[in-house]
N, C-alpha and C. Protein backbone atom coordinates (compact mmCIF):
# COMPACT_ATOMS: atom_id res chain seq x y z
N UNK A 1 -21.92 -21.35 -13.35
CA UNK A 1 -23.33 -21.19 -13.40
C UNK A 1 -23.81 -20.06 -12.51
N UNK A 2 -24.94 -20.29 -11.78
CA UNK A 2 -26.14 -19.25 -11.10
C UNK A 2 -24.89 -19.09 -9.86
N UNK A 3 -23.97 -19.71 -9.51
CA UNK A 3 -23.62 -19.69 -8.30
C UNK A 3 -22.29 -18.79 -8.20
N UNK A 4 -21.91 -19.10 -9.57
CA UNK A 4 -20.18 -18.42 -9.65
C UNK A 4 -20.73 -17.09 -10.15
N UNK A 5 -21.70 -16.51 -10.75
CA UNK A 5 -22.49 -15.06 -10.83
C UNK A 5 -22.83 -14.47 -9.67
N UNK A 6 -23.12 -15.12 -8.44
CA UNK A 6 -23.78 -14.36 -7.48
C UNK A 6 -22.38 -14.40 -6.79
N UNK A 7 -21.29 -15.17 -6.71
CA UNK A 7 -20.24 -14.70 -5.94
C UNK A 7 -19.60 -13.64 -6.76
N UNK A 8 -19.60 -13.32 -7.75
CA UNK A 8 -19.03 -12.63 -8.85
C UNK A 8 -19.81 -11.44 -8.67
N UNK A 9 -21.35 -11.29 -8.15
CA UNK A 9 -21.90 -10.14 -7.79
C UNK A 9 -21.22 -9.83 -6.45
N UNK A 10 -21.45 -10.66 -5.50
CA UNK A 10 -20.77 -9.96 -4.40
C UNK A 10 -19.82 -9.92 -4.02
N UNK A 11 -18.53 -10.41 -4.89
CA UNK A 11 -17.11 -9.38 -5.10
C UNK A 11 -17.36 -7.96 -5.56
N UNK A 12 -17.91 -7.71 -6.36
CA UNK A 12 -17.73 -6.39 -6.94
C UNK A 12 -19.07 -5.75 -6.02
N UNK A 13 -19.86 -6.25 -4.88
CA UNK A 13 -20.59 -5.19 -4.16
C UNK A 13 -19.82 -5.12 -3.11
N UNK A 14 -18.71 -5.90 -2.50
CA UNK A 14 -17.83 -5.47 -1.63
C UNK A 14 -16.82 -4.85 -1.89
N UNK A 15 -16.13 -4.73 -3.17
CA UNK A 15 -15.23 -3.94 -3.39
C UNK A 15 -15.80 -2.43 -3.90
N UNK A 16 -16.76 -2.57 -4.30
CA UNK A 16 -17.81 -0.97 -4.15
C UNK A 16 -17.90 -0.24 -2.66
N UNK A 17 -18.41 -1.17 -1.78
CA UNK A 17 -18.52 -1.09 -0.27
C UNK A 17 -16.88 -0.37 0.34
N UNK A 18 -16.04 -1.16 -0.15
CA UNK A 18 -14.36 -0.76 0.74
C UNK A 18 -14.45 0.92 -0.15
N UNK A 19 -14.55 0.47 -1.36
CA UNK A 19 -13.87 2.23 -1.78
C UNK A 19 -15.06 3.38 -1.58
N UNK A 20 -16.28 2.94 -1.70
CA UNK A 20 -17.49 4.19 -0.85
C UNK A 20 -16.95 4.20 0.64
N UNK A 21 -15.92 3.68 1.23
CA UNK A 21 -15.57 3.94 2.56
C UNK A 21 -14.68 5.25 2.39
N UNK A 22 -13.90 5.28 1.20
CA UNK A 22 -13.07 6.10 1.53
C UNK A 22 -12.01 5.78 2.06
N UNK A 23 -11.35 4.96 2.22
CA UNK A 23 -10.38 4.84 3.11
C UNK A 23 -8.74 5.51 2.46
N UNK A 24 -8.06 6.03 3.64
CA UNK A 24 -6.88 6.16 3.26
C UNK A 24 -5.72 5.47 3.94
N UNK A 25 -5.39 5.02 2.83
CA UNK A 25 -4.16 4.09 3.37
C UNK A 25 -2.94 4.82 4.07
N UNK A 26 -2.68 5.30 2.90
CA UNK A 26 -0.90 6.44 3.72
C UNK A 26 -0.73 7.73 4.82
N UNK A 27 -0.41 7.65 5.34
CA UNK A 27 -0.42 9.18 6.27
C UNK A 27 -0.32 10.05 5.45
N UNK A 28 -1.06 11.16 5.86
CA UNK A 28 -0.28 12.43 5.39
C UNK A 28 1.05 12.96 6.25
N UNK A 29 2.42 12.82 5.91
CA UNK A 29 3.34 13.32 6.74
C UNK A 29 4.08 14.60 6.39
N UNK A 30 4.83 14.80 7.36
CA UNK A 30 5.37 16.40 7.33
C UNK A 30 6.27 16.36 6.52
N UNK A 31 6.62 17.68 6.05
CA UNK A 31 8.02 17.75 5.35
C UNK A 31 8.62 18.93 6.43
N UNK A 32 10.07 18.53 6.96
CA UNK A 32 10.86 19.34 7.57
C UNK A 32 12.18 19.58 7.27
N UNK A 33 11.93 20.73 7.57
CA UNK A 33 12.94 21.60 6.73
C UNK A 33 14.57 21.07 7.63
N UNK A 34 15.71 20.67 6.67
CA UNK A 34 17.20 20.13 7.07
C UNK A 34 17.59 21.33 6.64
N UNK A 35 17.86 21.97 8.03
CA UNK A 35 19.11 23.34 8.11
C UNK A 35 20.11 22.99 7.83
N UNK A 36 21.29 21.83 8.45
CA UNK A 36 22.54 21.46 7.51
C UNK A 36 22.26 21.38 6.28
N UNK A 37 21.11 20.58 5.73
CA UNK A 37 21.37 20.26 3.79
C UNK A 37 21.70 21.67 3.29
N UNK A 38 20.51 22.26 3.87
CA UNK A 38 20.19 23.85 3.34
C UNK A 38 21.12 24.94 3.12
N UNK A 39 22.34 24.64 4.25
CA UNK A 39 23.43 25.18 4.30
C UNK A 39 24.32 25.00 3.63
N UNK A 40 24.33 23.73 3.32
CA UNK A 40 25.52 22.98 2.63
C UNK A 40 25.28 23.77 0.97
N UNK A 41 23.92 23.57 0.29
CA UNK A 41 23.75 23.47 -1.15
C UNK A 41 23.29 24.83 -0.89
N UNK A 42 22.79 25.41 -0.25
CA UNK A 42 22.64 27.17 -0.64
C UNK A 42 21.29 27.24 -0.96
N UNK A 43 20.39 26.32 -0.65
CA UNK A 43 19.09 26.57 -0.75
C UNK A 43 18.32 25.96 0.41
N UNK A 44 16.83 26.26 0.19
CA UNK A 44 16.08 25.41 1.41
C UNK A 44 15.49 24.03 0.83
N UNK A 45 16.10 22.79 1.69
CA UNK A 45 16.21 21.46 1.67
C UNK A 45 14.75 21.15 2.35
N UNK A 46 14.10 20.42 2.28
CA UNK A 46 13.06 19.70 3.11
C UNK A 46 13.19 18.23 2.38
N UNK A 47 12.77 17.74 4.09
CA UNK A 47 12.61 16.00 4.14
C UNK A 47 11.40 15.66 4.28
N UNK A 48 10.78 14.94 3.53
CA UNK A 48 9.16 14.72 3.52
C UNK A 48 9.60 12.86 4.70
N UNK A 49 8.77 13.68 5.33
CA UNK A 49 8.83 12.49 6.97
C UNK A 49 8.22 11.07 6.52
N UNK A 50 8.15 10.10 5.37
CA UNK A 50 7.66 8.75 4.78
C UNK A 50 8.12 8.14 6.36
N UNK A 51 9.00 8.01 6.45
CA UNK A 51 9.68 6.82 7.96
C UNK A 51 8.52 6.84 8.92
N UNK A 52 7.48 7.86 8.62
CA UNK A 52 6.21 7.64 9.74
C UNK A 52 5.39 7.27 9.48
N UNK A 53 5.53 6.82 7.86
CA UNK A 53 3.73 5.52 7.19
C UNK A 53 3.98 4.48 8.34
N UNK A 54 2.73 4.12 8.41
CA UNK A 54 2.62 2.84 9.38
C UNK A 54 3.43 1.43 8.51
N UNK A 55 4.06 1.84 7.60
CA UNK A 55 4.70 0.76 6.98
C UNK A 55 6.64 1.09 6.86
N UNK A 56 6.60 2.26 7.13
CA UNK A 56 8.17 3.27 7.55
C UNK A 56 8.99 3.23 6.08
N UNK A 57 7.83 3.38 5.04
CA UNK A 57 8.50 3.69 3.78
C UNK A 57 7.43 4.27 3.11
N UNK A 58 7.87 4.93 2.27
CA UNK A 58 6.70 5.76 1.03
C UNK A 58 5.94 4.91 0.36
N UNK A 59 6.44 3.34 0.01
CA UNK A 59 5.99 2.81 -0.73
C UNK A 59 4.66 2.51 -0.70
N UNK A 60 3.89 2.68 -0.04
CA UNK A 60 2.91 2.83 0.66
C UNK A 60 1.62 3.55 -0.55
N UNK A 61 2.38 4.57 -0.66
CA UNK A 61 1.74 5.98 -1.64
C UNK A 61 1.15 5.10 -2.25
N UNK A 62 2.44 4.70 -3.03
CA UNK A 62 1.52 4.26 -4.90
C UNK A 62 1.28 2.80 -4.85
N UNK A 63 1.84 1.83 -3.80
CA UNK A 63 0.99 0.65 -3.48
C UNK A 63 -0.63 0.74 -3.26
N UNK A 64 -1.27 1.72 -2.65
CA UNK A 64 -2.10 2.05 -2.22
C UNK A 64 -2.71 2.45 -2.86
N UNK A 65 -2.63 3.31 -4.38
CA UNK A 65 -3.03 3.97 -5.13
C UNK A 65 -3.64 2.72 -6.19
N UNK A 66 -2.45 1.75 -6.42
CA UNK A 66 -2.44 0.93 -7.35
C UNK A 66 -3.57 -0.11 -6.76
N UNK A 67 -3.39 -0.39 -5.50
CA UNK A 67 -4.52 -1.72 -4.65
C UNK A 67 -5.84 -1.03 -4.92
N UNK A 68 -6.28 0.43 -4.80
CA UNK A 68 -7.20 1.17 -4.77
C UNK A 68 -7.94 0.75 -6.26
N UNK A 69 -7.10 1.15 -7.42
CA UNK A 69 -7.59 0.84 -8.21
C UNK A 69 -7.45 -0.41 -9.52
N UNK A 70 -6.80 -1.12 -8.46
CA UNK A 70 -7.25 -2.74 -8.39
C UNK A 70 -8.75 -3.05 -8.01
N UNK A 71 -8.62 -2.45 -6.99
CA UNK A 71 -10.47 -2.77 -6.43
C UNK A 71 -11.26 -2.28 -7.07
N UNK A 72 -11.33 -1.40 -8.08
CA UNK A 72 -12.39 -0.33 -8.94
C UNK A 72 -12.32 -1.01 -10.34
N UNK A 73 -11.23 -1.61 -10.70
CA UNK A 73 -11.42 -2.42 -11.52
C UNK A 73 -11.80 -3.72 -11.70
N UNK A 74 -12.65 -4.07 -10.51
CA UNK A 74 -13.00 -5.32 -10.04
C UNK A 74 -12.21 -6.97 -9.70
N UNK A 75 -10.83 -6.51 -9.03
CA UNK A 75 -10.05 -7.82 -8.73
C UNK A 75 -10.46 -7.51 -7.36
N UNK A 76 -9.83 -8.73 -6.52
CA UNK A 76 -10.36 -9.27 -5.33
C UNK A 76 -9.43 -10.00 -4.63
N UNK A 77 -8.29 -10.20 -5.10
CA UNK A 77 -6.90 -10.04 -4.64
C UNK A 77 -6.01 -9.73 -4.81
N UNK A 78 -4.99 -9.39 -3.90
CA UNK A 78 -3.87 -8.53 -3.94
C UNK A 78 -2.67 -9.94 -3.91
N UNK A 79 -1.66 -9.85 -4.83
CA UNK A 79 -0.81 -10.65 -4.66
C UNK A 79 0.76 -9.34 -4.90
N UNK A 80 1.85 -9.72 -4.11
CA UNK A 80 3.39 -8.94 -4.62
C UNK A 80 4.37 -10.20 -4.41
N UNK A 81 4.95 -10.19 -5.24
CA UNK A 81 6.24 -11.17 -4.69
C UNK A 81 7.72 -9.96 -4.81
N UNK A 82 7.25 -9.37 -4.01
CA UNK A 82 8.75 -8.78 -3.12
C UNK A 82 9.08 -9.03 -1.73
N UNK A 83 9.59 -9.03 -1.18
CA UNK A 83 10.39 -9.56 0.30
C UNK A 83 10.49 -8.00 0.90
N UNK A 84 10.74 -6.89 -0.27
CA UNK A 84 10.95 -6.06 0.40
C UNK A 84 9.73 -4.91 1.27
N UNK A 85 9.56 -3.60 1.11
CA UNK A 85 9.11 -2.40 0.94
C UNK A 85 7.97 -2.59 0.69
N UNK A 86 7.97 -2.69 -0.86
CA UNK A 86 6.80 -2.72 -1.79
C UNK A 86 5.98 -4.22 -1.10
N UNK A 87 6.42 -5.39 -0.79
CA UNK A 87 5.74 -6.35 -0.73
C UNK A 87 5.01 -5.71 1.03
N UNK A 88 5.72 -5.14 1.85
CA UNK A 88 5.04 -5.31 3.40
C UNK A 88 4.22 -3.71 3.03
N UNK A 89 4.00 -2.90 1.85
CA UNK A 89 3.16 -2.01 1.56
C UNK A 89 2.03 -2.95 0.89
N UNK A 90 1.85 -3.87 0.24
CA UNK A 90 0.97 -4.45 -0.65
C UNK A 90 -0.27 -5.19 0.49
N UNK A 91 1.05 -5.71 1.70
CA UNK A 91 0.14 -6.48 2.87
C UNK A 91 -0.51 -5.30 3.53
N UNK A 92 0.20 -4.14 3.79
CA UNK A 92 -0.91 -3.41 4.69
C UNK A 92 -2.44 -2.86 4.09
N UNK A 93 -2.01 -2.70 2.64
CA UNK A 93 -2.78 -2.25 2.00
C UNK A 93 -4.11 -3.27 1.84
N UNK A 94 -3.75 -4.42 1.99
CA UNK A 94 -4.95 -5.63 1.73
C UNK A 94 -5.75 -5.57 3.64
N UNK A 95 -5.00 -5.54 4.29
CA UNK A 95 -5.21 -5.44 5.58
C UNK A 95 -5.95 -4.15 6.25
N UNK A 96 -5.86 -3.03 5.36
CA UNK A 96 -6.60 -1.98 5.49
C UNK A 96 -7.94 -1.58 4.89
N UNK A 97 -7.92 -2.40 3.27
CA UNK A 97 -8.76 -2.72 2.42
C UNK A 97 -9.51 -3.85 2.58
N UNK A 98 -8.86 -4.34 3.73
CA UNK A 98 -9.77 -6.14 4.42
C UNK A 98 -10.00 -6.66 2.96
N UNK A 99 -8.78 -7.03 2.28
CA UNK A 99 -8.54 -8.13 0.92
C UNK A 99 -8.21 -9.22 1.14
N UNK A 100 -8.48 -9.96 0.64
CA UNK A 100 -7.13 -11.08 0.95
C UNK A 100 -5.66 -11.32 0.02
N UNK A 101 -4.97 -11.25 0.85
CA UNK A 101 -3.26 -10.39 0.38
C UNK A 101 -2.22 -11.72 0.23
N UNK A 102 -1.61 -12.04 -0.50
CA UNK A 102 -0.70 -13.19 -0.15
C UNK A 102 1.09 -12.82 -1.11
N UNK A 103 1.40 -12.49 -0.03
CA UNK A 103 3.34 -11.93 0.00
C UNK A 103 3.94 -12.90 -0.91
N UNK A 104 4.46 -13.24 -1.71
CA UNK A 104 5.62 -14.33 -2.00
C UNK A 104 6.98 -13.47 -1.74
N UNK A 105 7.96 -14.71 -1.00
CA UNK A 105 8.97 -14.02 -1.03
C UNK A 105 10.34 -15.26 -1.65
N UNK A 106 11.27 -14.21 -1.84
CA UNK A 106 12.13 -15.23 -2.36
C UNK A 106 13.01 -16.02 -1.49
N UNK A 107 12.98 -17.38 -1.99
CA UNK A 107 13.95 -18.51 -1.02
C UNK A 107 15.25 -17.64 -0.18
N UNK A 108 15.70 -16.91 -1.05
CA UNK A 108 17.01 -15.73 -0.21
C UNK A 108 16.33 -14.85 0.59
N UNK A 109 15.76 -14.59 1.03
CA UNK A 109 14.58 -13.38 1.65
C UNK A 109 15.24 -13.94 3.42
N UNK A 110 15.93 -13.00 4.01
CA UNK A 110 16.46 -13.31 5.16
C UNK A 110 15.68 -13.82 6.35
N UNK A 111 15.53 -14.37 7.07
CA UNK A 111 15.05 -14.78 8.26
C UNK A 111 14.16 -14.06 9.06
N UNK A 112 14.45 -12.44 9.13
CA UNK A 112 13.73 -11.65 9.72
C UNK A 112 12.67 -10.75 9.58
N UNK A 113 12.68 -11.26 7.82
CA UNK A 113 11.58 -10.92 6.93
C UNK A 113 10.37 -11.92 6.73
N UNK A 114 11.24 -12.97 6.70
CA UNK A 114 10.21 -14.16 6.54
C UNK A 114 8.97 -14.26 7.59
């Protein structure tokens, strides 16, 4: 009814609100140039520096891209069931986007992940 419309309005005026912020999720990081690779294969090698997202993987990029326009398409939560990468990119991304984010991971998912 009147009630599940007005929460239904103000999901989609807060997810208007997060992306008129602008926000960017991923660093912009360096790419530096590997003089051994470069040497080895006979050309110039560069390493694009990902190990410095605040999440220490790229996955970040297109998690971020994809949560982004999750929110423009009017959802209001973020769910991943990976244990890995992609799943602790999906949490930062809800945590940066102030979503509410919920990880599943699998029963094998080691101890130090959990």
């Amino acid at each position: 009814g009147k009630r599940r419309a007005t929460a239904a309005r103000s999901s989609e005026r807060l997810a208007r609100e997060r992306m008129e912020r602008n926000v960017r999720i991923h660093r912009v990081t360096p790419l530096i140039k590997s003089q051994p690779l470069s040497d080895r294969v006979g050309k110039n090698v560069y390493l694009k520096m990902d190990n410095l997202q605040e999440t220490g993987s790229f996955k970040v990029r297109g998690m971020g891209n994809a949560c982004q326009n999750a929110l423009r398409a009017g959802f209001s939560t973020f769910v991943s069931s990976s244990g890995g990468n992609a799943g602790l990119a999906t949490a930062w991304c809800g945590r940066v986007l102030d979503v509410e984010t919920t990880v599943c991971l699998p029963e094998t998912a080691p101890q130090s992940v959990q």
